[in-house]
PDB file of N, CA and C in Angstrom:
ATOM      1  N   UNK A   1     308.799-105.647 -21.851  1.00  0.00           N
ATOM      2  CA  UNK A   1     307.764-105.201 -20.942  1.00  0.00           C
ATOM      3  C   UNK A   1     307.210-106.405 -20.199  1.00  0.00           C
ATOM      4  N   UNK A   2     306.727-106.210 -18.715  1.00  0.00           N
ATOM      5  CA  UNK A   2     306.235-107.120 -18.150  1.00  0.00           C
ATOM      6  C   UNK A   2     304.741-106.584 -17.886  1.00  0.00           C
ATOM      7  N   UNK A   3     304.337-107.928 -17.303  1.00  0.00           N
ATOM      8  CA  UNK A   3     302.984-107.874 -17.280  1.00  0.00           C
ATOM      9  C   UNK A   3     302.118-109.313 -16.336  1.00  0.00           C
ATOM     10  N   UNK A   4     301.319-108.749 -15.726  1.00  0.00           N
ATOM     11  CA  UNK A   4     300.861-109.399 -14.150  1.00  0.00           C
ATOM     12  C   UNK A   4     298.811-109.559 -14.244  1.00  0.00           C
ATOM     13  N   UNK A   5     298.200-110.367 -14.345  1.00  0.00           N
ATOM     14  CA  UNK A   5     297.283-110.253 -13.566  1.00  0.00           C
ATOM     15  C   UNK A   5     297.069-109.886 -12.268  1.00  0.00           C
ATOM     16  N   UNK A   6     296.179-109.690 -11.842  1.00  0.00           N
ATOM     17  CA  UNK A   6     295.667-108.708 -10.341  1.00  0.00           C
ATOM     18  C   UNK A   6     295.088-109.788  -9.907  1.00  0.00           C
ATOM     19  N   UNK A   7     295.402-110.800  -8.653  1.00  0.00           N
ATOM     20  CA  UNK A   7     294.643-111.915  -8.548  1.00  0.00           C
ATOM     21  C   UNK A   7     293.117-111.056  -7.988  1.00  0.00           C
ATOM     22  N   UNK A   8     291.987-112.457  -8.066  1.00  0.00           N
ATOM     23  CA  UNK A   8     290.810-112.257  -7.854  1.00  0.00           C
ATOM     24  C   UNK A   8     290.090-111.160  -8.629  1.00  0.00           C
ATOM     25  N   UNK A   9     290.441-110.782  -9.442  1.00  0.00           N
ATOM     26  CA  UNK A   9     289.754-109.609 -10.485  1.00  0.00           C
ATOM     27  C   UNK A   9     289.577-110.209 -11.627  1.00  0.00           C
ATOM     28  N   UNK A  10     288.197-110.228 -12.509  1.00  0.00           N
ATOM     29  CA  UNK A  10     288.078-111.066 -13.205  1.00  0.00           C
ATOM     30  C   UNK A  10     288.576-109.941 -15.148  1.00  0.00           C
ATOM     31  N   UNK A  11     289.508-110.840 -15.743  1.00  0.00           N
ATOM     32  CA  UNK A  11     289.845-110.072 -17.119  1.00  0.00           C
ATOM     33  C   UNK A  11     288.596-109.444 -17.952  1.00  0.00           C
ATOM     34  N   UNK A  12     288.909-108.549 -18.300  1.00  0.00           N
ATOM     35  CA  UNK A  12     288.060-107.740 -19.695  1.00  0.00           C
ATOM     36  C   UNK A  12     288.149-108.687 -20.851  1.00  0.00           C
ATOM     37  N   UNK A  13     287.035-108.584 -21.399  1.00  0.00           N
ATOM     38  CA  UNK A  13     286.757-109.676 -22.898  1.00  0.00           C
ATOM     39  C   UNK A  13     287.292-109.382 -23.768  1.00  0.00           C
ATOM     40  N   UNK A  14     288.199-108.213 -23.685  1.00  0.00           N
ATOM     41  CA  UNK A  14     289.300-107.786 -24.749  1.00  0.00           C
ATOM     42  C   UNK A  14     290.417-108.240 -24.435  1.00  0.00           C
ATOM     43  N   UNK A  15     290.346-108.744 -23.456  1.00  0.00           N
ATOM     44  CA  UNK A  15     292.126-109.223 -22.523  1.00  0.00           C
ATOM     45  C   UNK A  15     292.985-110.016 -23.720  1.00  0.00           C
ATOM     46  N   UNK A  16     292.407-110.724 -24.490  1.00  0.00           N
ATOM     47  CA  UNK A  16     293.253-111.943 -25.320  1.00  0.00           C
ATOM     48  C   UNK A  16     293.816-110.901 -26.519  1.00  0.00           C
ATOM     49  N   UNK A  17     293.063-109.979 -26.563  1.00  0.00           N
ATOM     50  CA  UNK A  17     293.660-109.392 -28.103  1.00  0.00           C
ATOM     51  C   UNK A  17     295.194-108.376 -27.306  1.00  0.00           C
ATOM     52  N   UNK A  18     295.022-107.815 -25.924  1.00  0.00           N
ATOM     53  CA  UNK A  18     295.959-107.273 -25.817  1.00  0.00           C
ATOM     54  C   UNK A  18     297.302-108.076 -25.277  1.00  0.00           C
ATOM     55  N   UNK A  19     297.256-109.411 -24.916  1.00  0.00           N
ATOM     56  CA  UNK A  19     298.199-110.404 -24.455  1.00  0.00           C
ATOM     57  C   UNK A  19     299.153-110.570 -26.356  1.00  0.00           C
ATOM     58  N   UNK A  20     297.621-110.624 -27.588  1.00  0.00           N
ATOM     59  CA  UNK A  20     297.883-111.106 -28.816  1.00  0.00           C
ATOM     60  C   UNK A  20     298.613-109.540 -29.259  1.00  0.00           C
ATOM     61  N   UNK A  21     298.775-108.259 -29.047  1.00  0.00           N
ATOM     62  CA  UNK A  21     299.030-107.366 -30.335  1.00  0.00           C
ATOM     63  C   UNK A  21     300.417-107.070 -29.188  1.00  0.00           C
ATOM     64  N   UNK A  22     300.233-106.918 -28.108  1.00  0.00           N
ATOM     65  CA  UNK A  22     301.934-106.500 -27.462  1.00  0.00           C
ATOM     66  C   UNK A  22     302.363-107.533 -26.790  1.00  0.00           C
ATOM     67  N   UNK A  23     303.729-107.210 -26.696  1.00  0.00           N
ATOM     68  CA  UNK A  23     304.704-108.396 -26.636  1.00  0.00           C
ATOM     69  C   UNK A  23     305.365-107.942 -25.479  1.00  0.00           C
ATOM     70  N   UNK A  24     304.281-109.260 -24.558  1.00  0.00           N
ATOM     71  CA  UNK A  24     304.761-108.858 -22.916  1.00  0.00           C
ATOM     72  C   UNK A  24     305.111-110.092 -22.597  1.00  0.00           C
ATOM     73  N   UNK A  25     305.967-110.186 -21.071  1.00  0.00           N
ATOM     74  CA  UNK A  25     306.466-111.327 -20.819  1.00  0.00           C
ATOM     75  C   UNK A  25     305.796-111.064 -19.332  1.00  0.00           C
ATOM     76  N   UNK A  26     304.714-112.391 -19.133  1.00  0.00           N
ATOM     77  CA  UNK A  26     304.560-112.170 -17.651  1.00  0.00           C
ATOM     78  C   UNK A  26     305.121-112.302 -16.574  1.00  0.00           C
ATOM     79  N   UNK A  27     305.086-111.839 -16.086  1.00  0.00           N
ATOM     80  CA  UNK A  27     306.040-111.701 -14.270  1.00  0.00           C
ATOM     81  C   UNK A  27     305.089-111.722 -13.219  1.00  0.00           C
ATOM     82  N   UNK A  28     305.969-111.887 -11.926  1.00  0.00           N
ATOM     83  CA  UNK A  28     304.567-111.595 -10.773  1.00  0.00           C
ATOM     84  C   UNK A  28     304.720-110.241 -10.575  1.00  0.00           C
ATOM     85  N   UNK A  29     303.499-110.269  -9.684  1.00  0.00           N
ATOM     86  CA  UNK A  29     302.990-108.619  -9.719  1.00  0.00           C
ATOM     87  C   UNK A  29     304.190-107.511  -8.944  1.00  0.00           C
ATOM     88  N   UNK A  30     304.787-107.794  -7.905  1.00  0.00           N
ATOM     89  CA  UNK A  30     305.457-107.457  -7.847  1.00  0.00           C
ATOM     90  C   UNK A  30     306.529-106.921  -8.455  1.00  0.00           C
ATOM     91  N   UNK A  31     307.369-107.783  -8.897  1.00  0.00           N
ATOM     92  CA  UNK A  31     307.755-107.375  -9.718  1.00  0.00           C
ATOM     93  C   UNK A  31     307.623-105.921 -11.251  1.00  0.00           C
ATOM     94  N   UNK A  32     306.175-106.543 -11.539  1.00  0.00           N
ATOM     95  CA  UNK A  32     306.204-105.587 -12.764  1.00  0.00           C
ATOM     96  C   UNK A  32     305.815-104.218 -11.741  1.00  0.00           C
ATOM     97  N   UNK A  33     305.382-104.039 -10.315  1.00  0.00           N
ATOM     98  CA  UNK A  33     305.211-102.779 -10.061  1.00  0.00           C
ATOM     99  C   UNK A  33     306.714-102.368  -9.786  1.00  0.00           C
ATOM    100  N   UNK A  34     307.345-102.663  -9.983  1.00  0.00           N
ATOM    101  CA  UNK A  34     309.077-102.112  -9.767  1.00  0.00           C
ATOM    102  C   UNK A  34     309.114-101.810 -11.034  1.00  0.00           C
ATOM    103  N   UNK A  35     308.488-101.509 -12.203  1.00  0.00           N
ATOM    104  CA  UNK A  35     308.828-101.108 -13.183  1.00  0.00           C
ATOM    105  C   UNK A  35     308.862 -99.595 -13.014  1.00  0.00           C
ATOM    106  N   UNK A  36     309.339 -98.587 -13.919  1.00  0.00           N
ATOM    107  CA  UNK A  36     309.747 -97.440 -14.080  1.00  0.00           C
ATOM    108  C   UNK A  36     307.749 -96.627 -14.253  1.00  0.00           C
ATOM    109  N   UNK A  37     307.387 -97.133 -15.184  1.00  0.00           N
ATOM    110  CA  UNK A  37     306.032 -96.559 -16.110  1.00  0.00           C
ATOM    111  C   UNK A  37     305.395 -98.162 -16.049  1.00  0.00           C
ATOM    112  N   UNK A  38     304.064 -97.759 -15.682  1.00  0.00           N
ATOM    113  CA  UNK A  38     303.235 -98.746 -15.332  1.00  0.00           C
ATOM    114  C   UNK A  38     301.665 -98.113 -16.089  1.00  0.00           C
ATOM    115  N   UNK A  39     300.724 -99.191 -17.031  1.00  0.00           N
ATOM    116  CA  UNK A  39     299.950 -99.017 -17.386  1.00  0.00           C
ATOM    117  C   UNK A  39     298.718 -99.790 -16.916  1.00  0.00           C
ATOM    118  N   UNK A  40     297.903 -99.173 -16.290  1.00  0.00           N
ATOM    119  CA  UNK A  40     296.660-100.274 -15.902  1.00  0.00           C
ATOM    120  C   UNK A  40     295.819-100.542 -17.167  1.00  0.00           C
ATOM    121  N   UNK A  41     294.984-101.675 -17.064  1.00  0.00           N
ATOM    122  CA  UNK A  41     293.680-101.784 -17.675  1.00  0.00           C
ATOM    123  C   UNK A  41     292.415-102.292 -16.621  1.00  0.00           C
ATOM    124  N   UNK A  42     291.009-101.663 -16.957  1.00  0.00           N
ATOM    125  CA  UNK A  42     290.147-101.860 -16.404  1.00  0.00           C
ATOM    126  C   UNK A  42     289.313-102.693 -17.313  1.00  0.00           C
ATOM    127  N   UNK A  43     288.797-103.229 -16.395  1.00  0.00           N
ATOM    128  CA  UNK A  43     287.836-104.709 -16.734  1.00  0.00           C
ATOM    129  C   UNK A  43     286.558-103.720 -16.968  1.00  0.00           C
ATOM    130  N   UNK A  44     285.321-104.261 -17.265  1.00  0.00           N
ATOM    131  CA  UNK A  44     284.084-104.129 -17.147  1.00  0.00           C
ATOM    132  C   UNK A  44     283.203-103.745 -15.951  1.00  0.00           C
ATOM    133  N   UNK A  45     284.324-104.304 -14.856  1.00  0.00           N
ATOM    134  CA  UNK A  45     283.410-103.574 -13.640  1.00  0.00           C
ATOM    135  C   UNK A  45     284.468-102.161 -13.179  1.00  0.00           C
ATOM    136  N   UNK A  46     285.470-101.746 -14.277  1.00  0.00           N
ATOM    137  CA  UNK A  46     286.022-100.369 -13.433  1.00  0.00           C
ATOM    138  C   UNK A  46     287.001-100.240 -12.846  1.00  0.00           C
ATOM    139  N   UNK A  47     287.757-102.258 -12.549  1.00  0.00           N
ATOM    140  CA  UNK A  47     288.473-102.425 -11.728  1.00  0.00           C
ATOM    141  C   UNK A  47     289.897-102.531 -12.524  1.00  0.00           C
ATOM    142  N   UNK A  48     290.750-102.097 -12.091  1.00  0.00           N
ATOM    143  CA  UNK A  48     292.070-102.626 -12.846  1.00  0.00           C
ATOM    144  C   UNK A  48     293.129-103.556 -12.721  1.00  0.00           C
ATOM    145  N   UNK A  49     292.653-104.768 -13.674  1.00  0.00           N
ATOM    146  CA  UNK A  49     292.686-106.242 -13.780  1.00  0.00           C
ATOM    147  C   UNK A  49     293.869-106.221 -13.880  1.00  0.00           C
ATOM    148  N   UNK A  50     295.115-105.677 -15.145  1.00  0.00           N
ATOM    149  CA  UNK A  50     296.169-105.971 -15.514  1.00  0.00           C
ATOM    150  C   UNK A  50     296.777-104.743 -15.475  1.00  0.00           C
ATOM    151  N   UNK A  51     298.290-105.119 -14.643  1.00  0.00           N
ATOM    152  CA  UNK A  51     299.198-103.632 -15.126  1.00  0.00           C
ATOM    153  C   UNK A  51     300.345-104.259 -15.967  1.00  0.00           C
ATOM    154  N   UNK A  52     300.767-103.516 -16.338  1.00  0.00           N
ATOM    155  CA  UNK A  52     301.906-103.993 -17.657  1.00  0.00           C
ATOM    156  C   UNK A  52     303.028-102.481 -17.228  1.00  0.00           C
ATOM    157  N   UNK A  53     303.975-102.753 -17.197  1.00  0.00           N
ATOM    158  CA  UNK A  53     305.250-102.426 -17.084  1.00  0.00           C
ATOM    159  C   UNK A  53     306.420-102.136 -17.621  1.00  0.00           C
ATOM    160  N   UNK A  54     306.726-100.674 -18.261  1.00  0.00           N
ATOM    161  CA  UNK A  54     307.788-100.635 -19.325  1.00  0.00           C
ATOM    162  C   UNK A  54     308.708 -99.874 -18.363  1.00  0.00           C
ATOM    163  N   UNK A  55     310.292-100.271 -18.973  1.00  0.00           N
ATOM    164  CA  UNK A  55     311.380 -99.519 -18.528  1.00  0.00           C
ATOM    165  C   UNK A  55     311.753 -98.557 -19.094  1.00  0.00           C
ATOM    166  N   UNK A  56     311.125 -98.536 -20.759  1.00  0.00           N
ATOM    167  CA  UNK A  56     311.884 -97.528 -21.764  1.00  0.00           C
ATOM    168  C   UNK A  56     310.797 -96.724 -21.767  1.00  0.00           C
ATOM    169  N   UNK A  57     310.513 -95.197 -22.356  1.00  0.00           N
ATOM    170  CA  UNK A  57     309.711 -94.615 -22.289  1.00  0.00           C
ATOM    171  C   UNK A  57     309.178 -95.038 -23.969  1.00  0.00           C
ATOM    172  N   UNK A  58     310.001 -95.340 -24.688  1.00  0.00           N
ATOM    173  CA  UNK A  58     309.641 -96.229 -26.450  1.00  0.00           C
ATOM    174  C   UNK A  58     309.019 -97.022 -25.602  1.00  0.00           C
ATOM    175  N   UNK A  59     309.474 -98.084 -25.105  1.00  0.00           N
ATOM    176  CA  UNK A  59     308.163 -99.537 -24.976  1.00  0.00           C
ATOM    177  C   UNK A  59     307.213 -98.739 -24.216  1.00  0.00           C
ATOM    178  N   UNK A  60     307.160 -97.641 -23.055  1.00  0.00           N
ATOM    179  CA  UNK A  60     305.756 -97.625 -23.002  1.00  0.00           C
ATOM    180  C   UNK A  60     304.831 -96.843 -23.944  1.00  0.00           C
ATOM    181  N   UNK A  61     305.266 -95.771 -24.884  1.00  0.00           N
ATOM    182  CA  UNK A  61     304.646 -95.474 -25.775  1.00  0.00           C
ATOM    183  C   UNK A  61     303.972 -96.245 -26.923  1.00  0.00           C
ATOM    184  N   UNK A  62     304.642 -97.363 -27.292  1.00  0.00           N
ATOM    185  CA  UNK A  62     304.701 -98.258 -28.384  1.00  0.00           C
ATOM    186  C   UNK A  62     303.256 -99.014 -27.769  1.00  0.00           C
ATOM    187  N   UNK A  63     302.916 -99.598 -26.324  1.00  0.00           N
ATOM    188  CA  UNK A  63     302.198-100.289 -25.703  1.00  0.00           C
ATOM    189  C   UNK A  63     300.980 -99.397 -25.402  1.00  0.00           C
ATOM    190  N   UNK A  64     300.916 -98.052 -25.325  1.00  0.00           N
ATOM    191  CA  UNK A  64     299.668 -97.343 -24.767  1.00  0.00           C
ATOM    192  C   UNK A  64     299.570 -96.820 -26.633  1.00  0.00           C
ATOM    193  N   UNK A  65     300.111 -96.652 -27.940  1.00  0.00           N
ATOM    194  CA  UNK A  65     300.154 -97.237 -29.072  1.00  0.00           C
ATOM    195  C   UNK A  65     298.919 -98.044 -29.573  1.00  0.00           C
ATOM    196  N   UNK A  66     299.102 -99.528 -29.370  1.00  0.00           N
ATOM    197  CA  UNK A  66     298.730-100.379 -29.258  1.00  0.00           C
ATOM    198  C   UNK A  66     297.194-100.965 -28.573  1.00  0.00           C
ATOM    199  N   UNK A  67     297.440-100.068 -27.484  1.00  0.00           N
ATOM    200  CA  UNK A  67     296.005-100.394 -26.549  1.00  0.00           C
ATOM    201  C   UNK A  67     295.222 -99.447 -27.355  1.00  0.00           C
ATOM    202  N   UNK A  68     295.760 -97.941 -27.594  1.00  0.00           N
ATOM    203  CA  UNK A  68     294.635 -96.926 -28.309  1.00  0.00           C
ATOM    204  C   UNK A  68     294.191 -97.748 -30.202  1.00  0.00           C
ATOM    205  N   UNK A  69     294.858 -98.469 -30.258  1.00  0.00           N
ATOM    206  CA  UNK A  69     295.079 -99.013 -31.727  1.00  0.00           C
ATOM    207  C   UNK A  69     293.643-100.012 -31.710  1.00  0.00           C
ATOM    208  N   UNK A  70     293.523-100.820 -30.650  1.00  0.00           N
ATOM    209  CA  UNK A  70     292.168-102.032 -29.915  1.00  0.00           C
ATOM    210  C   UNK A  70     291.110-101.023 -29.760  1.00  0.00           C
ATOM    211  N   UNK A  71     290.891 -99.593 -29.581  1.00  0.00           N
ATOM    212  CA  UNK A  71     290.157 -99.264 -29.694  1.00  0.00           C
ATOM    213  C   UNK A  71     289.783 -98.425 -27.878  1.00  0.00           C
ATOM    214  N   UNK A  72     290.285 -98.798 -27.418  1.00  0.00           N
ATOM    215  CA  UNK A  72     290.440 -98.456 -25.787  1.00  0.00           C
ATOM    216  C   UNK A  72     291.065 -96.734 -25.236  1.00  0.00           C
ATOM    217  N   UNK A  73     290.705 -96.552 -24.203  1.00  0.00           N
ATOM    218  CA  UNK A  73     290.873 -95.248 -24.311  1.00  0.00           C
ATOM    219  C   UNK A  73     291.702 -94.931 -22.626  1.00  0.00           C
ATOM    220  N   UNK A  74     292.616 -94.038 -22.716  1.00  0.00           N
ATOM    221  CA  UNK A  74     294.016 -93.771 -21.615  1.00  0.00           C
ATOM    222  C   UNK A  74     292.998 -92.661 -20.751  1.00  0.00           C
ATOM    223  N   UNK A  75     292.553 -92.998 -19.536  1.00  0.00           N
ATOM    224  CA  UNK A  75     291.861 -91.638 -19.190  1.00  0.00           C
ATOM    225  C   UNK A  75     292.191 -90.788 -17.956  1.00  0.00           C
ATOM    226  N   UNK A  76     293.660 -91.112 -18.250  1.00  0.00           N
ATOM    227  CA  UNK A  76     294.790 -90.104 -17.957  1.00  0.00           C
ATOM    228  C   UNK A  76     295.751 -89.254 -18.927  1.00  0.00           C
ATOM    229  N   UNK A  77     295.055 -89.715 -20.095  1.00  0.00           N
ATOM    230  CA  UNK A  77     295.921 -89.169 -21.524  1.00  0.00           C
ATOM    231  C   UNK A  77     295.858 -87.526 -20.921  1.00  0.00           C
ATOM    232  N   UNK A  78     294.697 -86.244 -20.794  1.00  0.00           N
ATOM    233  CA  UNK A  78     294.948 -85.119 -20.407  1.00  0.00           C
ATOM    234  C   UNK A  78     295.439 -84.863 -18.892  1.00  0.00           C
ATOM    235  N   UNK A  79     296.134 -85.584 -17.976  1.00  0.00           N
ATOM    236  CA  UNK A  79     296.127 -85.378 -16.645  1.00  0.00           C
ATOM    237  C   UNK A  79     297.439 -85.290 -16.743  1.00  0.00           C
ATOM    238  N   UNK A  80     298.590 -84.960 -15.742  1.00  0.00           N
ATOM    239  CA  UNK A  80     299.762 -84.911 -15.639  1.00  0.00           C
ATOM    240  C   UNK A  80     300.871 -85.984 -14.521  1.00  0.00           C
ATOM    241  N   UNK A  81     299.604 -86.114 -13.756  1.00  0.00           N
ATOM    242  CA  UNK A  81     300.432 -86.689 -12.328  1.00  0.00           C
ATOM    243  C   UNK A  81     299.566 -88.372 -12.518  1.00  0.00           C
ATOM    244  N   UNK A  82     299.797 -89.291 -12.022  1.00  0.00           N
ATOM    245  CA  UNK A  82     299.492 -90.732 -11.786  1.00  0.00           C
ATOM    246  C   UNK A  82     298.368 -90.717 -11.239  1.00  0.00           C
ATOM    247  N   UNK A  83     297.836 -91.832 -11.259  1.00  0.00           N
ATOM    248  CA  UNK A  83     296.530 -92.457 -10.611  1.00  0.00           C
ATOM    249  C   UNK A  83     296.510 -94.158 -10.272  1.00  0.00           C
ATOM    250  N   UNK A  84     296.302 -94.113  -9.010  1.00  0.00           N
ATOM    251  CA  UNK A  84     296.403 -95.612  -8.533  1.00  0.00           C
ATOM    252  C   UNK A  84     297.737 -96.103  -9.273  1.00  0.00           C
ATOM    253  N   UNK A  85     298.770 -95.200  -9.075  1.00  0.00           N
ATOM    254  CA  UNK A  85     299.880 -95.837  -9.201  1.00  0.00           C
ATOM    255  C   UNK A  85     300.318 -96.176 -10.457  1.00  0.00           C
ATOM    256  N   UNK A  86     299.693 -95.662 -11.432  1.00  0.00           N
ATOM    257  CA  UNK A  86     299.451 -95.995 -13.055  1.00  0.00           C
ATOM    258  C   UNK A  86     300.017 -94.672 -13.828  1.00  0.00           C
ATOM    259  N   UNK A  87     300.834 -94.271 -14.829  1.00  0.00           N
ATOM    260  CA  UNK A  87     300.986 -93.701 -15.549  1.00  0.00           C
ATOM    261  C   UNK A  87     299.879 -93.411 -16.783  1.00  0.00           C
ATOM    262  N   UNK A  88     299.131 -94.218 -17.567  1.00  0.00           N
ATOM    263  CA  UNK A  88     298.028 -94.440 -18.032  1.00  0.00           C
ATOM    264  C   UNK A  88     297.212 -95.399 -17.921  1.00  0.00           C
ATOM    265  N   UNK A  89     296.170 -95.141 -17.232  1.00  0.00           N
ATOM    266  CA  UNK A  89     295.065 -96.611 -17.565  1.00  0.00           C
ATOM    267  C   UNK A  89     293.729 -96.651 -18.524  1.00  0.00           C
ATOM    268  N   UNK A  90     293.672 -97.473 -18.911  1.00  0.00           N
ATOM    269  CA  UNK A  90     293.349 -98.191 -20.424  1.00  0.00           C
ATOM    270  C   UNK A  90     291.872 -98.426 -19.805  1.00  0.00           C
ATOM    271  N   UNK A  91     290.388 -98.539 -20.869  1.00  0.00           N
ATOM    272  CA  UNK A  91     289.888 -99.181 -20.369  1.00  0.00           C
ATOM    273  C   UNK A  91     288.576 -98.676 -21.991  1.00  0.00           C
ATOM    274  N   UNK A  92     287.747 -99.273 -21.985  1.00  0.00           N
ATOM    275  CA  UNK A  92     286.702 -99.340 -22.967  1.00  0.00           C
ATOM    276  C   UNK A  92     286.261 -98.068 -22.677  1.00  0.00           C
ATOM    277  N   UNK A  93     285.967 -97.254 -23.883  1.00  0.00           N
ATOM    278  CA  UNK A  93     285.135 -95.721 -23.555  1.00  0.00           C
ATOM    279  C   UNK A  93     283.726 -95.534 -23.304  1.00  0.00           C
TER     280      UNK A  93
END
């Protein structure tokens, strides 16, 4: 899985634990939006700082997994169709 900061958006204070529990390799942003399934996370102000990028539908389950595991919540988990280009985005409840 890849994974990109959003320049000029400042990280969520949880950012280090999710760089620490999944095992992403960063890329530029580009790039990881050519991924298949794309997961945002939102910072503290709402904004979505980091997308992360799986090809397999296992790595992206294993990774939205993981984020619900930190305690964070998908608030597209009941929706069907994307948002801002995101399959699920992550963010403090």
């Amino acid at each position: 899985m890849k994974t990109s900061l959003i320049d000029g958006l400042k990280p969520a204070h949880f950012d280090k634990h999710i760089t620490g529990n999944i095992l992403l390799d960063v890329a530029p942003l580009a790039e990881v939006k050519e991924e298949p399934m794309l997961i945002g996370v939102r910072n503290e102000d709402g904004e979505i700082y980091r997308l992360i990028g799986a090809t397999k539908l296992n790595s992206f389950m294993n990774a939205v997994e993981e984020l619900a595991d930190l305690g964070l919540v998908d608030e597209l988990e009941e929706l069907e169709e994307q948002k801002e280009g995101c399959d699920a985005i992550f963010g403090e409840p």
